[in-house]
Protein backbone atom coordinates (compact mmCIF):
# COMPACT_ATOMS: atom_id res chain seq x y z
CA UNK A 1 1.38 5.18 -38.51
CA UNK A 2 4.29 8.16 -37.69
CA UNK A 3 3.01 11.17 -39.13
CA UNK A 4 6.39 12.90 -38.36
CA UNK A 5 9.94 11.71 -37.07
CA UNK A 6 12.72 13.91 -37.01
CA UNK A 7 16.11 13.40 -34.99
CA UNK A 8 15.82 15.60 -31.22
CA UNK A 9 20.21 15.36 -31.41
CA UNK A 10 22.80 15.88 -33.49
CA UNK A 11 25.76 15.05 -31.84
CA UNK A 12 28.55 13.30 -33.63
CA UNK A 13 29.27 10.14 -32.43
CA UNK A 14 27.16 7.70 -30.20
CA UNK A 15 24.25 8.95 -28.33
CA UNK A 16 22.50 6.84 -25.24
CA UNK A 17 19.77 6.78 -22.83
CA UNK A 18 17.94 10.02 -24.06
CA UNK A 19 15.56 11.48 -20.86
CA UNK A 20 12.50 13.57 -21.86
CA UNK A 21 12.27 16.49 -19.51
CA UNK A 22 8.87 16.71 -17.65
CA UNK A 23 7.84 19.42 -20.09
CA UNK A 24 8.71 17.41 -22.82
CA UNK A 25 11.18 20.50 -23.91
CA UNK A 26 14.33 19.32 -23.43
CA UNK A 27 16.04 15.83 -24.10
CA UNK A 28 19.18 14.97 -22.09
CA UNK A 29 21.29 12.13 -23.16
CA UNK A 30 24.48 10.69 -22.86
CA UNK A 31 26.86 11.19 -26.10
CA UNK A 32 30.55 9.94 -26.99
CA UNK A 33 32.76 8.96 -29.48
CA UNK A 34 32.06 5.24 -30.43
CA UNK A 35 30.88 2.61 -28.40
CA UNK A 36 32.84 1.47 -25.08
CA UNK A 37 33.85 4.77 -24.42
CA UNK A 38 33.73 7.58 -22.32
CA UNK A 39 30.31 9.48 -22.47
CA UNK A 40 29.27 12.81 -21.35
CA UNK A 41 25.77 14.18 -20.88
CA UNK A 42 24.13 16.93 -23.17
CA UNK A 43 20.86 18.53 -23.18
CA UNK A 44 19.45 19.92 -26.17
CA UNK A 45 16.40 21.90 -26.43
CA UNK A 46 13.50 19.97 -28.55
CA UNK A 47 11.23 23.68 -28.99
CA UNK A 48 14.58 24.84 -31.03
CA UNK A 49 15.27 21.35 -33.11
CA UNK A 50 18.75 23.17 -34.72
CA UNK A 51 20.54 24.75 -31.72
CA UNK A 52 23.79 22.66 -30.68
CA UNK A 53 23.56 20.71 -27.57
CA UNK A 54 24.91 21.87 -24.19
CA UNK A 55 27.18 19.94 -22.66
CA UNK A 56 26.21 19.35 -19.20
CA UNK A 57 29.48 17.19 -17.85
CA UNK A 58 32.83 16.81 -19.00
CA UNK A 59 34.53 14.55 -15.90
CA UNK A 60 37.92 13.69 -17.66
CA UNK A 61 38.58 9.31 -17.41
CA UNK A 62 34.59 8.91 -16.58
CA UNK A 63 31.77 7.51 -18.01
CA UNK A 64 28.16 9.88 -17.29
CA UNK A 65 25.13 8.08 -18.52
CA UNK A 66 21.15 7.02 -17.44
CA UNK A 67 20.48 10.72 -17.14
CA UNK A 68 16.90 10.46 -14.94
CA UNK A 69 14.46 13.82 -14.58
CA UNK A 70 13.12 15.03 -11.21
CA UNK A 71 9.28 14.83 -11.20
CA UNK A 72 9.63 18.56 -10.85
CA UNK A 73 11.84 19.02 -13.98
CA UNK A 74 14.42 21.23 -12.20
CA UNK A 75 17.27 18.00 -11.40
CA UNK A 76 18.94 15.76 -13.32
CA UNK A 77 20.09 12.39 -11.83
CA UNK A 78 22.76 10.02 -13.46
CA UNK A 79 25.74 7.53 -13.10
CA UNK A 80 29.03 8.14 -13.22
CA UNK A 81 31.35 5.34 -13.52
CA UNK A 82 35.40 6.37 -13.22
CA UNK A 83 38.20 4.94 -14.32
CA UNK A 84 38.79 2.44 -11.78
CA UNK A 85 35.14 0.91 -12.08
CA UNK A 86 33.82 3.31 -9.37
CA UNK A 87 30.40 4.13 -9.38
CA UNK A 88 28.45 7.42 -8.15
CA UNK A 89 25.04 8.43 -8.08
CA UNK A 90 25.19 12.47 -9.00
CA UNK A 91 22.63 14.66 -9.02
CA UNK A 92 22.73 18.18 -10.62
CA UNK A 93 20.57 21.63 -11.94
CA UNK A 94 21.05 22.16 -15.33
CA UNK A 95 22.60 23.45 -17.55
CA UNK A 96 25.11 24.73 -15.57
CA UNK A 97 24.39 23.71 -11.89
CA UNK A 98 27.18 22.56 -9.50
CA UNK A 99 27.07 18.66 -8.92
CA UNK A 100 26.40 16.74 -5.95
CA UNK A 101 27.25 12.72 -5.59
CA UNK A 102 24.90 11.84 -3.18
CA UNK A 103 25.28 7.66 -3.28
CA UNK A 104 27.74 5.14 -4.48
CA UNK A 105 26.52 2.12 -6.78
CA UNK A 106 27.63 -1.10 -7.28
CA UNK A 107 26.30 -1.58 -10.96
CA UNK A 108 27.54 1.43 -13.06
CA UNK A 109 25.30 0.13 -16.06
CA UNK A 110 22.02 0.26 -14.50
CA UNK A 111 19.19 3.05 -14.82
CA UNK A 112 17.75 5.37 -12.43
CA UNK A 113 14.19 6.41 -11.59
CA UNK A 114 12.89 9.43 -8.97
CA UNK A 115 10.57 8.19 -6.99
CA UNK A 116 10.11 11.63 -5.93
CA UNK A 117 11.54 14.88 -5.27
CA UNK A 118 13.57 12.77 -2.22
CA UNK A 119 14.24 9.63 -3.44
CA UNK A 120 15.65 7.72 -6.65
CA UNK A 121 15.30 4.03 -7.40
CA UNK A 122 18.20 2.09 -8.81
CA UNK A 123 19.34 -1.40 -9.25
CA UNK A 124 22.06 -1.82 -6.53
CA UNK A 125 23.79 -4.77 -4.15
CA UNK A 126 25.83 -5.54 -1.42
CA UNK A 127 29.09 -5.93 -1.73
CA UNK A 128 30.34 -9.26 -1.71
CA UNK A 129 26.72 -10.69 -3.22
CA UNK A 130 25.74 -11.29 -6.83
CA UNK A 131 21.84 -10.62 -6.99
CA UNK A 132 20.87 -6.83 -7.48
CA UNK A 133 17.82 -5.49 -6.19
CA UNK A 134 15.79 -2.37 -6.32
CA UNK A 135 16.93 0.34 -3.48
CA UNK A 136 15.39 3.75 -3.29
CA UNK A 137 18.34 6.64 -2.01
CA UNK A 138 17.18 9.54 -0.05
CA UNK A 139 18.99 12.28 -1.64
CA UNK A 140 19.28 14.27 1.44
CA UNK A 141 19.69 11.67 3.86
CA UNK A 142 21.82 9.01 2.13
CA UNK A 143 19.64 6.64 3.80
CA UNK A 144 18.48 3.04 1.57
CA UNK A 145 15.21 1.15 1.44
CA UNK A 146 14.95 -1.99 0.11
CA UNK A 147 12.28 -2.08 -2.34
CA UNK A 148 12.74 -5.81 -4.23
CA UNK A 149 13.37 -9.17 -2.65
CA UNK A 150 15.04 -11.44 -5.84
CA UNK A 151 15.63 -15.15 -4.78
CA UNK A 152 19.15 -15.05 -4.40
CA UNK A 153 18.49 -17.58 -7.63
CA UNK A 154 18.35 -14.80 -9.71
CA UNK A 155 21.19 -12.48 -11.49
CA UNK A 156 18.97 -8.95 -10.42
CA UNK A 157 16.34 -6.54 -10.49
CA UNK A 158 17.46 -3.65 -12.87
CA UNK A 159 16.36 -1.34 -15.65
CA UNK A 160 14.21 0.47 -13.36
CA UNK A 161 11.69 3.27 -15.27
CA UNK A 162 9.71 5.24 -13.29
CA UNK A 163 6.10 6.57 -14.01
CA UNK A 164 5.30 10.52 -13.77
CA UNK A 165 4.43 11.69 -10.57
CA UNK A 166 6.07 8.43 -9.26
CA UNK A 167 2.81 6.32 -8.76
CA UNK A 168 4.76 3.23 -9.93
CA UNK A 169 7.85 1.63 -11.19
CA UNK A 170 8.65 -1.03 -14.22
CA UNK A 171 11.82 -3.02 -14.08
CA UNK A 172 13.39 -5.67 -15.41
CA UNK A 173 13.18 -8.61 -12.74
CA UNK A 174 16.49 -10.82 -12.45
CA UNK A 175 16.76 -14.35 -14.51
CA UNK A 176 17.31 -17.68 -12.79
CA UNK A 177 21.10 -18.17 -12.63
């Protein structure tokens, strides 16, 4: 059984695809008004439970969500999808670091995972071709390595979670078409 539950956000509206900091102080999450709409990201300190959330983005006609820890706790990943269906892979310090986009995506509803301090894992695929698989992006680099094979058979490989310390990966593998 729970011996306690209590809410780790308060934001009004909807709130997404929370991300437990390494520490396990901090929760960052995406938040917006209803569903279908434009989300930002927030972090909100779990140690202080009633302190308001800080916004971390606020990208006018985009959509920030799958906010994704470093190993190291210093780095948050996430998508950004804009208003043309453009998708970017950003990568920032919070709470008030400048932002980097250091990859484009093809699926701006997938997940991310750091493999570590270098690399994140995403579902991602070429244009032109339906079936996703898992990439890994070098964040310095910009350099991709393939790291799932789906029959082309299959819709994708997405959803991917990453353990801590990055010994492994989970993921959702892709559905016969």
């Amino acid at each position: 059984s729970v011996a306690n539950i209590r809410p780790l956000t308060r934001s009004s509206g909807l709130e997404t695809h929370p991300a437990l900091s390494p520490d396990g102080r901090s929760i960052a999450y995406a938040g917006g008004p209803a569903f279908g709409g434009m989300r930002d990201l927030f972090l909100s300190s779990i140690t202080l439970g009633t302190a308001a959330p800080t916004r971390l983005t606020s990208t006018p006609d985009a959509d920030e969500h799958a906010p994704a820890w470093s190993p190291s706790g210093d780095r948050l990943a996430f998508l950004r999808r804009d208003g043309r269906g453009g998708c970017a892979i950003v990568i920032m310090t919070p709470p008030n670091g400048a932002e980097r986009v250091i990859g484009r995506c093809q699926d701006p509803y997938d997940s991310l995972a750091w493999l570590s301090e270098q690399e994140i894992a995403y579902g991602d695929r070429a244009a032109g071709v339906r079936t996703r698989r898992l990439v890994a992006l070098n964040i310095e680099s910009g350099a991709i390595r393939h790291l799932s094979n789906p029959p082309a058979t299959s819709l994708r490989d997405t959803a991917v979670a990453g353990s801590p310390g990055g010994r492994g990966l989970a993921l959702r593998p892709g559905a016969a078409l």
